[in-house]
PDB file of N, CA and C in Angstrom:
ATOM      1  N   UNK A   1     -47.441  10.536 -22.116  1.00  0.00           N
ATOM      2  CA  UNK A   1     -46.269  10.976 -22.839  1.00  0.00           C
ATOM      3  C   UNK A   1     -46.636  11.006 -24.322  1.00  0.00           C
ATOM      4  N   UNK A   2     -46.200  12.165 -24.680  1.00  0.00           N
ATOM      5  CA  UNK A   2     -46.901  12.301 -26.132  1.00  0.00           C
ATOM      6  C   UNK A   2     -45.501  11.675 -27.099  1.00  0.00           C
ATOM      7  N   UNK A   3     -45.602  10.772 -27.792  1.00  0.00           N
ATOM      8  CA  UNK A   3     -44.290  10.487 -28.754  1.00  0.00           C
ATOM      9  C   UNK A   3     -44.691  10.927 -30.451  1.00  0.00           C
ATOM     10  N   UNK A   4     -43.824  11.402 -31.117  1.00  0.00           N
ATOM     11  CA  UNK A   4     -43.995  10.982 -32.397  1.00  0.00           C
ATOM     12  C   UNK A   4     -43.854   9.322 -32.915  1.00  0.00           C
ATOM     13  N   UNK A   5     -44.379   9.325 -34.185  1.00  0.00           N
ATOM     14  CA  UNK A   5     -44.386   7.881 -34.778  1.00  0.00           C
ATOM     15  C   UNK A   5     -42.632   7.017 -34.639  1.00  0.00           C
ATOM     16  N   UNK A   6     -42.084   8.018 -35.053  1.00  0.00           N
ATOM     17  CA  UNK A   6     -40.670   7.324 -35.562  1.00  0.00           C
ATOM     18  C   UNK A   6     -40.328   7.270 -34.296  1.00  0.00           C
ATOM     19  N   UNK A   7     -40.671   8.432 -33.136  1.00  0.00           N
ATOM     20  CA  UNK A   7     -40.071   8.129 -31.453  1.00  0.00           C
ATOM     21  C   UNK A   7     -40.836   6.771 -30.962  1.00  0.00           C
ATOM     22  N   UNK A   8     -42.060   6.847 -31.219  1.00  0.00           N
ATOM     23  CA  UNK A   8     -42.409   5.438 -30.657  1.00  0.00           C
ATOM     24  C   UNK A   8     -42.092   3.886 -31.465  1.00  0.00           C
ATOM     25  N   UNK A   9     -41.546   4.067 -32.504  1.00  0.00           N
ATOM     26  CA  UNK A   9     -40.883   2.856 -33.167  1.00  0.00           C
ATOM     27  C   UNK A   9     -39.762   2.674 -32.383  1.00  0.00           C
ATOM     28  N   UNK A  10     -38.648   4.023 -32.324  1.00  0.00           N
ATOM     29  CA  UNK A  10     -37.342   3.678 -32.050  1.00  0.00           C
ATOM     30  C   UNK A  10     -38.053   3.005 -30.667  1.00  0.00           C
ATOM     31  N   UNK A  11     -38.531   3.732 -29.218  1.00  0.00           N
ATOM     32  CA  UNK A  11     -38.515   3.412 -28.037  1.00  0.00           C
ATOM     33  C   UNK A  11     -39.436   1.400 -27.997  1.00  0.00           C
ATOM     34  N   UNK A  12     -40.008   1.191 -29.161  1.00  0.00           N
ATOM     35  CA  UNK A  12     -40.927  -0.063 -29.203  1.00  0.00           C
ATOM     36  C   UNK A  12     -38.958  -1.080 -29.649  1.00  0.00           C
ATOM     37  N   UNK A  13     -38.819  -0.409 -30.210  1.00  0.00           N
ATOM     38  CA  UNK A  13     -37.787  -1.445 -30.640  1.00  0.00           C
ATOM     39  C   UNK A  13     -36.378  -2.221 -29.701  1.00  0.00           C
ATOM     40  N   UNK A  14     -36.081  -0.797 -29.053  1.00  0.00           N
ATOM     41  CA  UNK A  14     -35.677  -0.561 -27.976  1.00  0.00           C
ATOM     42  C   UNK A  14     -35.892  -1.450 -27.261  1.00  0.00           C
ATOM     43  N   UNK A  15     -37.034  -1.258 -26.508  1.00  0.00           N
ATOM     44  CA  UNK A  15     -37.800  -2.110 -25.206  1.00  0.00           C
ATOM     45  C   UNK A  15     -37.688  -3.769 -25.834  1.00  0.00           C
ATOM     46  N   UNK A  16     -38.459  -3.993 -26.764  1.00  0.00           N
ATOM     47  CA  UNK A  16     -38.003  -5.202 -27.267  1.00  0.00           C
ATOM     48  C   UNK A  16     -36.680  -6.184 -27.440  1.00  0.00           C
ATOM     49  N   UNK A  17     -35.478  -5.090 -27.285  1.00  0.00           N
ATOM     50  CA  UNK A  17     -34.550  -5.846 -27.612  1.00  0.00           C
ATOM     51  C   UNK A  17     -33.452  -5.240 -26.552  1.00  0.00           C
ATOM     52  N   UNK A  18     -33.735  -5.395 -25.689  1.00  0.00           N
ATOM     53  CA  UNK A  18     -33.330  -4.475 -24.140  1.00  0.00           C
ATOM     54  C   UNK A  18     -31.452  -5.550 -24.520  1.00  0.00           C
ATOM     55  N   UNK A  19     -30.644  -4.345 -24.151  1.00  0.00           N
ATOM     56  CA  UNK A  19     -29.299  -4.619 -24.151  1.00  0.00           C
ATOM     57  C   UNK A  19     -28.286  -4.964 -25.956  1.00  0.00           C
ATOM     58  N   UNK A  20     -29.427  -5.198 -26.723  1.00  0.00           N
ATOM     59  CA  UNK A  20     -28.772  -5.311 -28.114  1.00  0.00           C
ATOM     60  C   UNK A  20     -28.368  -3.567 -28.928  1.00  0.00           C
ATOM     61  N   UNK A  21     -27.533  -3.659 -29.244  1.00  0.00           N
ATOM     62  CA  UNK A  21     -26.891  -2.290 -29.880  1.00  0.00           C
ATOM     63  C   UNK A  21     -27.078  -2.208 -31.000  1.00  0.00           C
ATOM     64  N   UNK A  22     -27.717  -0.495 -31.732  1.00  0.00           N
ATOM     65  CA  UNK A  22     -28.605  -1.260 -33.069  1.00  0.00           C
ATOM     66  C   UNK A  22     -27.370   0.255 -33.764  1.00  0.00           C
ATOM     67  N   UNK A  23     -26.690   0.138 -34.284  1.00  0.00           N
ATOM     68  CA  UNK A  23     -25.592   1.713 -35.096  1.00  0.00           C
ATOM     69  C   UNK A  23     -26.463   2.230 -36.324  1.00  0.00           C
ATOM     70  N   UNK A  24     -26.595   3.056 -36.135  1.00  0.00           N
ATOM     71  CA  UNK A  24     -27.276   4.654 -36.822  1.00  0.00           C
ATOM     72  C   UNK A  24     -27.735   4.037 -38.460  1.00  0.00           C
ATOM     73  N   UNK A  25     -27.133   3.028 -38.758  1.00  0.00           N
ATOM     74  CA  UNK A  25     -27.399   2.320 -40.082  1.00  0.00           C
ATOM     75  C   UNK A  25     -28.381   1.643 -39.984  1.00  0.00           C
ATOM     76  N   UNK A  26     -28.138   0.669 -39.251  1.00  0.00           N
ATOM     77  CA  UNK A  26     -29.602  -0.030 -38.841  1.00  0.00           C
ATOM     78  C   UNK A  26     -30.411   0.280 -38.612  1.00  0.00           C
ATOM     79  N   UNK A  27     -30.465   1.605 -37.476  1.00  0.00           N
ATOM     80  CA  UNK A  27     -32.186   1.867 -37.049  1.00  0.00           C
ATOM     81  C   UNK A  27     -32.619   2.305 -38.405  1.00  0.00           C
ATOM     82  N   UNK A  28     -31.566   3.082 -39.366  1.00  0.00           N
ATOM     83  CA  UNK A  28     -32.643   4.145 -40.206  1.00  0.00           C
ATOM     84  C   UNK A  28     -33.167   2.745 -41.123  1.00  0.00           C
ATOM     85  N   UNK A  29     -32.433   1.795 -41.529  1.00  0.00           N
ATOM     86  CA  UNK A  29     -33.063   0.636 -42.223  1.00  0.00           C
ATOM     87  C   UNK A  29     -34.400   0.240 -41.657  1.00  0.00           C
ATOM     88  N   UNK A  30     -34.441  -0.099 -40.088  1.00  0.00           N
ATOM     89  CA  UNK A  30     -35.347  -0.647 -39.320  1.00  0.00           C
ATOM     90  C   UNK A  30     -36.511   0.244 -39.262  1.00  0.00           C
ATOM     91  N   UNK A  31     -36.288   1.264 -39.082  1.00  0.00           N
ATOM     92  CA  UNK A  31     -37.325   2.224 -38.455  1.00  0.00           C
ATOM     93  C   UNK A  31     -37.782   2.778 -39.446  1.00  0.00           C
ATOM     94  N   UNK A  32     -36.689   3.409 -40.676  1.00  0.00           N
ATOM     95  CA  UNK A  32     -37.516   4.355 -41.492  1.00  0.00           C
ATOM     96  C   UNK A  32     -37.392   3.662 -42.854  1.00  0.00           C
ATOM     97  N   UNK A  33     -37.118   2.228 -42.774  1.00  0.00           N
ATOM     98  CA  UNK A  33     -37.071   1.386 -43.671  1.00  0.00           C
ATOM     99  C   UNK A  33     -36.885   1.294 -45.048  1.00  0.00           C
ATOM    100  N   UNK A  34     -35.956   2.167 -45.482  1.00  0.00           N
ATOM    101  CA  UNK A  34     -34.716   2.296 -46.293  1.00  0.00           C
ATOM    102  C   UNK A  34     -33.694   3.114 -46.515  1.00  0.00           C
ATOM    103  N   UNK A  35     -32.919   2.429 -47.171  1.00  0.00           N
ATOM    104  CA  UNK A  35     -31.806   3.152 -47.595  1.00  0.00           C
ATOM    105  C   UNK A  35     -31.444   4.829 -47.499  1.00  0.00           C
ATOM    106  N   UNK A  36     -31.295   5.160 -46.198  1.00  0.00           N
ATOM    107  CA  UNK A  36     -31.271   6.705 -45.999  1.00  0.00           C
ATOM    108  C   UNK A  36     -30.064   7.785 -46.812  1.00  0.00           C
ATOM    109  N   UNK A  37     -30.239   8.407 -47.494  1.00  0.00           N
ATOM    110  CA  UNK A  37     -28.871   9.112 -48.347  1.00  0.00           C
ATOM    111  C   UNK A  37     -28.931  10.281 -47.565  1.00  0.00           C
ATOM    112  N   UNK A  38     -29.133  10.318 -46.599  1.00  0.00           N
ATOM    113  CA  UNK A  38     -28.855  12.132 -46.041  1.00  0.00           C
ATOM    114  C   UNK A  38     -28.363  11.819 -44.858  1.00  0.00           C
ATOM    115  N   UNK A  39     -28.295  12.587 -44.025  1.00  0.00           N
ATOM    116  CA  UNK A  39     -27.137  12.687 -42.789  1.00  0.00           C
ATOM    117  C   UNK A  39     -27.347  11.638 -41.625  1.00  0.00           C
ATOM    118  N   UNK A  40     -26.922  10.682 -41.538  1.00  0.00           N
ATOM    119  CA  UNK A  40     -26.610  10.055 -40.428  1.00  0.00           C
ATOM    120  C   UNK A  40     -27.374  10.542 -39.099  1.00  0.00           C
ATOM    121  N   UNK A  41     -27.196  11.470 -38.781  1.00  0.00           N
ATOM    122  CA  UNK A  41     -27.179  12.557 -37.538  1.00  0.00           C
ATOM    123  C   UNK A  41     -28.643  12.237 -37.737  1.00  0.00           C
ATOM    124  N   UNK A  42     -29.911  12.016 -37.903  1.00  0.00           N
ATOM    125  CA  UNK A  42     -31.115  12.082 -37.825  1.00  0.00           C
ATOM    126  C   UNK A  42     -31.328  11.135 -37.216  1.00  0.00           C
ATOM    127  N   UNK A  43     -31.107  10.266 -37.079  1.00  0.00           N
ATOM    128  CA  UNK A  43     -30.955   8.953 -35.807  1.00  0.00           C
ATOM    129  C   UNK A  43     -30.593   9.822 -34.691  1.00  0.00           C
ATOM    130  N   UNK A  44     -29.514  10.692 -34.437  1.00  0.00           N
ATOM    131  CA  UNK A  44     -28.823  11.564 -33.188  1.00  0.00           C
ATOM    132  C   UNK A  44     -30.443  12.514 -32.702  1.00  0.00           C
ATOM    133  N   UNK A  45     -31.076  12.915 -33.645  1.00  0.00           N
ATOM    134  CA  UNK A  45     -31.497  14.161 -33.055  1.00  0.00           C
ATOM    135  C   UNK A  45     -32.623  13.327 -32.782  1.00  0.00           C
ATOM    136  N   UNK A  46     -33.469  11.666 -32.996  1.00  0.00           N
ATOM    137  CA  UNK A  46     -34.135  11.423 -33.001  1.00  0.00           C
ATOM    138  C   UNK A  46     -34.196  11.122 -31.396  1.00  0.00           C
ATOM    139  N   UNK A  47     -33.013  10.229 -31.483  1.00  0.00           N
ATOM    140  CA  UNK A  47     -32.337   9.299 -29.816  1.00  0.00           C
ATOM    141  C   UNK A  47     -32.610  10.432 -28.840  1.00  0.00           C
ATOM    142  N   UNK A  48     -31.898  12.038 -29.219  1.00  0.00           N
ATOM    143  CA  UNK A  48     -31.864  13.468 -28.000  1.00  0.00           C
ATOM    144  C   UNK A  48     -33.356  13.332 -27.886  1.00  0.00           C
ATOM    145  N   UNK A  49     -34.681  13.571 -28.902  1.00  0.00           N
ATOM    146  CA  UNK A  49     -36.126  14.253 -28.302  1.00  0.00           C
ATOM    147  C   UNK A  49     -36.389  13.358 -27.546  1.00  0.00           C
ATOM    148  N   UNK A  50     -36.522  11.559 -27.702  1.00  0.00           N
ATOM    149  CA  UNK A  50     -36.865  10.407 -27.446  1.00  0.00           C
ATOM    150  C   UNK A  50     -36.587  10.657 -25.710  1.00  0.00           C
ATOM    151  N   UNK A  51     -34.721  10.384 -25.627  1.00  0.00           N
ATOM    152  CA  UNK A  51     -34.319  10.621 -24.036  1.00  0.00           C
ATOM    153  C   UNK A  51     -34.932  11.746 -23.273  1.00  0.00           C
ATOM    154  N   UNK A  52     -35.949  13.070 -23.889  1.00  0.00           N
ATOM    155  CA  UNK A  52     -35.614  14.161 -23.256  1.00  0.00           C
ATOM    156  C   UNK A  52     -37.278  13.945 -22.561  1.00  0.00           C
ATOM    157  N   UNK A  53     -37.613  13.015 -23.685  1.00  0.00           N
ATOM    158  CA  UNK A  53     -38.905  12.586 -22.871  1.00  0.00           C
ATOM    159  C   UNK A  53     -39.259  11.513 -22.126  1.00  0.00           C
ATOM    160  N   UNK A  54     -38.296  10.404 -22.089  1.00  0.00           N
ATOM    161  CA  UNK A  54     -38.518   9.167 -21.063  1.00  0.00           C
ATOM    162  C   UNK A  54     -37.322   9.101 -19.907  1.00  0.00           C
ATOM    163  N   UNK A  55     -36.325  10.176 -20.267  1.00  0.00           N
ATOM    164  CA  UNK A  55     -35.494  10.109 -19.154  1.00  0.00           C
ATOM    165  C   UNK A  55     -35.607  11.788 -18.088  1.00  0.00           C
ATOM    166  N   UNK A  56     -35.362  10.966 -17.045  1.00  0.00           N
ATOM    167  CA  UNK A  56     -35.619  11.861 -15.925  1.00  0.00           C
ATOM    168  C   UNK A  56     -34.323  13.146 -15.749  1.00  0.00           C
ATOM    169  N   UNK A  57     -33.244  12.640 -16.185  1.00  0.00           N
ATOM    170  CA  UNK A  57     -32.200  13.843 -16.615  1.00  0.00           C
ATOM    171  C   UNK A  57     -31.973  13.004 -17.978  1.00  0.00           C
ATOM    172  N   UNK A  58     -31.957  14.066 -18.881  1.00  0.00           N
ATOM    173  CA  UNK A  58     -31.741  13.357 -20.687  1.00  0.00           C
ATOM    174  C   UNK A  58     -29.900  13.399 -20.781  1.00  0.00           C
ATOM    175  N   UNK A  59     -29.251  14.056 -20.192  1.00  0.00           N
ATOM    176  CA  UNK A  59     -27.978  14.103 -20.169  1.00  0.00           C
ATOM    177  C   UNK A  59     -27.042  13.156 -19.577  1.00  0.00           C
ATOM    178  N   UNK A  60     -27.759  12.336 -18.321  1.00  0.00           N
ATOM    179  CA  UNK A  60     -27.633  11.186 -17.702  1.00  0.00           C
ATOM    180  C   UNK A  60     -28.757  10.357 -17.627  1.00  0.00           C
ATOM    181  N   UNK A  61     -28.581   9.240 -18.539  1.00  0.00           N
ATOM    182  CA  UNK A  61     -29.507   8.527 -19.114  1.00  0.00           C
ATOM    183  C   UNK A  61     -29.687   7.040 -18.228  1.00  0.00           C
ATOM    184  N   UNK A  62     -31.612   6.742 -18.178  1.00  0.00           N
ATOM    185  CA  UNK A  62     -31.244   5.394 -17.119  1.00  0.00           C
ATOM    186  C   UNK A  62     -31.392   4.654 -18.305  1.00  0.00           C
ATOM    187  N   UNK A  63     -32.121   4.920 -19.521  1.00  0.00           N
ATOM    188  CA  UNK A  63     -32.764   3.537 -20.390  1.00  0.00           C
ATOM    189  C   UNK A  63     -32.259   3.757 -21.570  1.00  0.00           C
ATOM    190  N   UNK A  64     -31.955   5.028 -22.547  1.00  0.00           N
ATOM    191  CA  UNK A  64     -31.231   4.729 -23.430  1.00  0.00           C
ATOM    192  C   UNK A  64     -29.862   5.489 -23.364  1.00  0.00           C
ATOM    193  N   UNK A  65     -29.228   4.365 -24.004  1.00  0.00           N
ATOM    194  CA  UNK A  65     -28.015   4.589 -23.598  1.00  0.00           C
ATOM    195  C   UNK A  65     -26.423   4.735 -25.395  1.00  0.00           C
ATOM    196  N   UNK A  66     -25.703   5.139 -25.297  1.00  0.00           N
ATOM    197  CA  UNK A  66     -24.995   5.378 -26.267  1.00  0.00           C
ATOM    198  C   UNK A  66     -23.532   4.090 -26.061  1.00  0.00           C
ATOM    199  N   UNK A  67     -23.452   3.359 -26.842  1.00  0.00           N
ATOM    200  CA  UNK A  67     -22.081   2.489 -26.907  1.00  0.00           C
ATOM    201  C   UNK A  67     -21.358   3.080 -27.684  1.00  0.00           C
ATOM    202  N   UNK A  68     -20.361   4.320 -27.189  1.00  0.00           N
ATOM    203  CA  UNK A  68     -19.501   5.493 -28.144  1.00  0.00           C
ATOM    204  C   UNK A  68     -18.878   4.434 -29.586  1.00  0.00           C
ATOM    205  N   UNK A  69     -19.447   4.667 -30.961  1.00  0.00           N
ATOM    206  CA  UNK A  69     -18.627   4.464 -31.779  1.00  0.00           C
ATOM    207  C   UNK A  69     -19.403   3.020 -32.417  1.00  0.00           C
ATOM    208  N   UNK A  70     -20.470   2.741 -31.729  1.00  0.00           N
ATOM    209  CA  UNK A  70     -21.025   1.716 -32.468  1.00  0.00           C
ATOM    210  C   UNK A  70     -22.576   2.120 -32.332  1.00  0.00           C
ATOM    211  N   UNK A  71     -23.666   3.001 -31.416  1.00  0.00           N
ATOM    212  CA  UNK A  71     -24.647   3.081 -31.546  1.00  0.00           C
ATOM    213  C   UNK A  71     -25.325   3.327 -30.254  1.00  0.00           C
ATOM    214  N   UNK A  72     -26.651   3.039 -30.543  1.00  0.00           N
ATOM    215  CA  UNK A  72     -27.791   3.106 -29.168  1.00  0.00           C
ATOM    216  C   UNK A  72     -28.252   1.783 -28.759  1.00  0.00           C
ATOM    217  N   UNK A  73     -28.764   1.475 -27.337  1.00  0.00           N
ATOM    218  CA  UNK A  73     -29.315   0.611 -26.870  1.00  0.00           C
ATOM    219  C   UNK A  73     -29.838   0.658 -25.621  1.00  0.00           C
ATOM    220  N   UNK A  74     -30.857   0.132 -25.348  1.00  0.00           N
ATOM    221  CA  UNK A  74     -31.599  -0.035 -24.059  1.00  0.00           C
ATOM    222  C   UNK A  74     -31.092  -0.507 -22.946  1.00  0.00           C
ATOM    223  N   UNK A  75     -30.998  -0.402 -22.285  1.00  0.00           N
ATOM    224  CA  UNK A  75     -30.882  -1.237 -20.340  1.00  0.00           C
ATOM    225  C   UNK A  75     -31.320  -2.326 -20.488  1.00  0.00           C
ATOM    226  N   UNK A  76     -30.493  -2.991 -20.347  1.00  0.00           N
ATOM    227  CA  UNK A  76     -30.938  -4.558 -20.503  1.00  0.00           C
ATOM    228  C   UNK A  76     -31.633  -5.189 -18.726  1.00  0.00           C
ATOM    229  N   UNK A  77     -30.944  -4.013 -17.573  1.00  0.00           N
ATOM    230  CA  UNK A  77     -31.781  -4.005 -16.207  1.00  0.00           C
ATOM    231  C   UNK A  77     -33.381  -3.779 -16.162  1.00  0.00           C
ATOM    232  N   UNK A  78     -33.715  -4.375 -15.200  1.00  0.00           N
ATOM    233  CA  UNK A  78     -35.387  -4.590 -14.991  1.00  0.00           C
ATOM    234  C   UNK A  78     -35.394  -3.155 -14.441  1.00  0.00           C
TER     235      UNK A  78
END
């Protein structure tokens, strides 16, 4: 599976912290490690390429998953 850098941070971070919910503020702190002034939504389009490559339907997701209104997070299931 070929990832970009920032896809394989988000999916490393992910896996690491299986079931914790990280909102669109945080990852860009975490991942692209500061203070982001441009659109929110770049976390969104990051989470869509990420799912379209580790999930088997990206529209129905087994591992990442959306908590509407607070963020993304992993399957905390084995």
């Amino acid at each position: 599976m070929n990832l970009t850098a920032k896809e394989f941070d988000l999916l490393h971070l992910f896996a690491t912290n299986r079931g914790k919910v990280f909102s669109r503020e945080n990852l860009l702190e975490t991942i692209w490690k500061y203070d982001y002034l441009g659109d929110l939504r770049t976390v969104d389009v990051h989470i869509r390429r990420l799912r379209e490559k580790v999930e088997k339907v990206p529209s129905q997701p087994e591992y990442i998953f959306t908590k509407w209104g607070v963020g993304y997070y992993f399957t905390d299931k084995d």
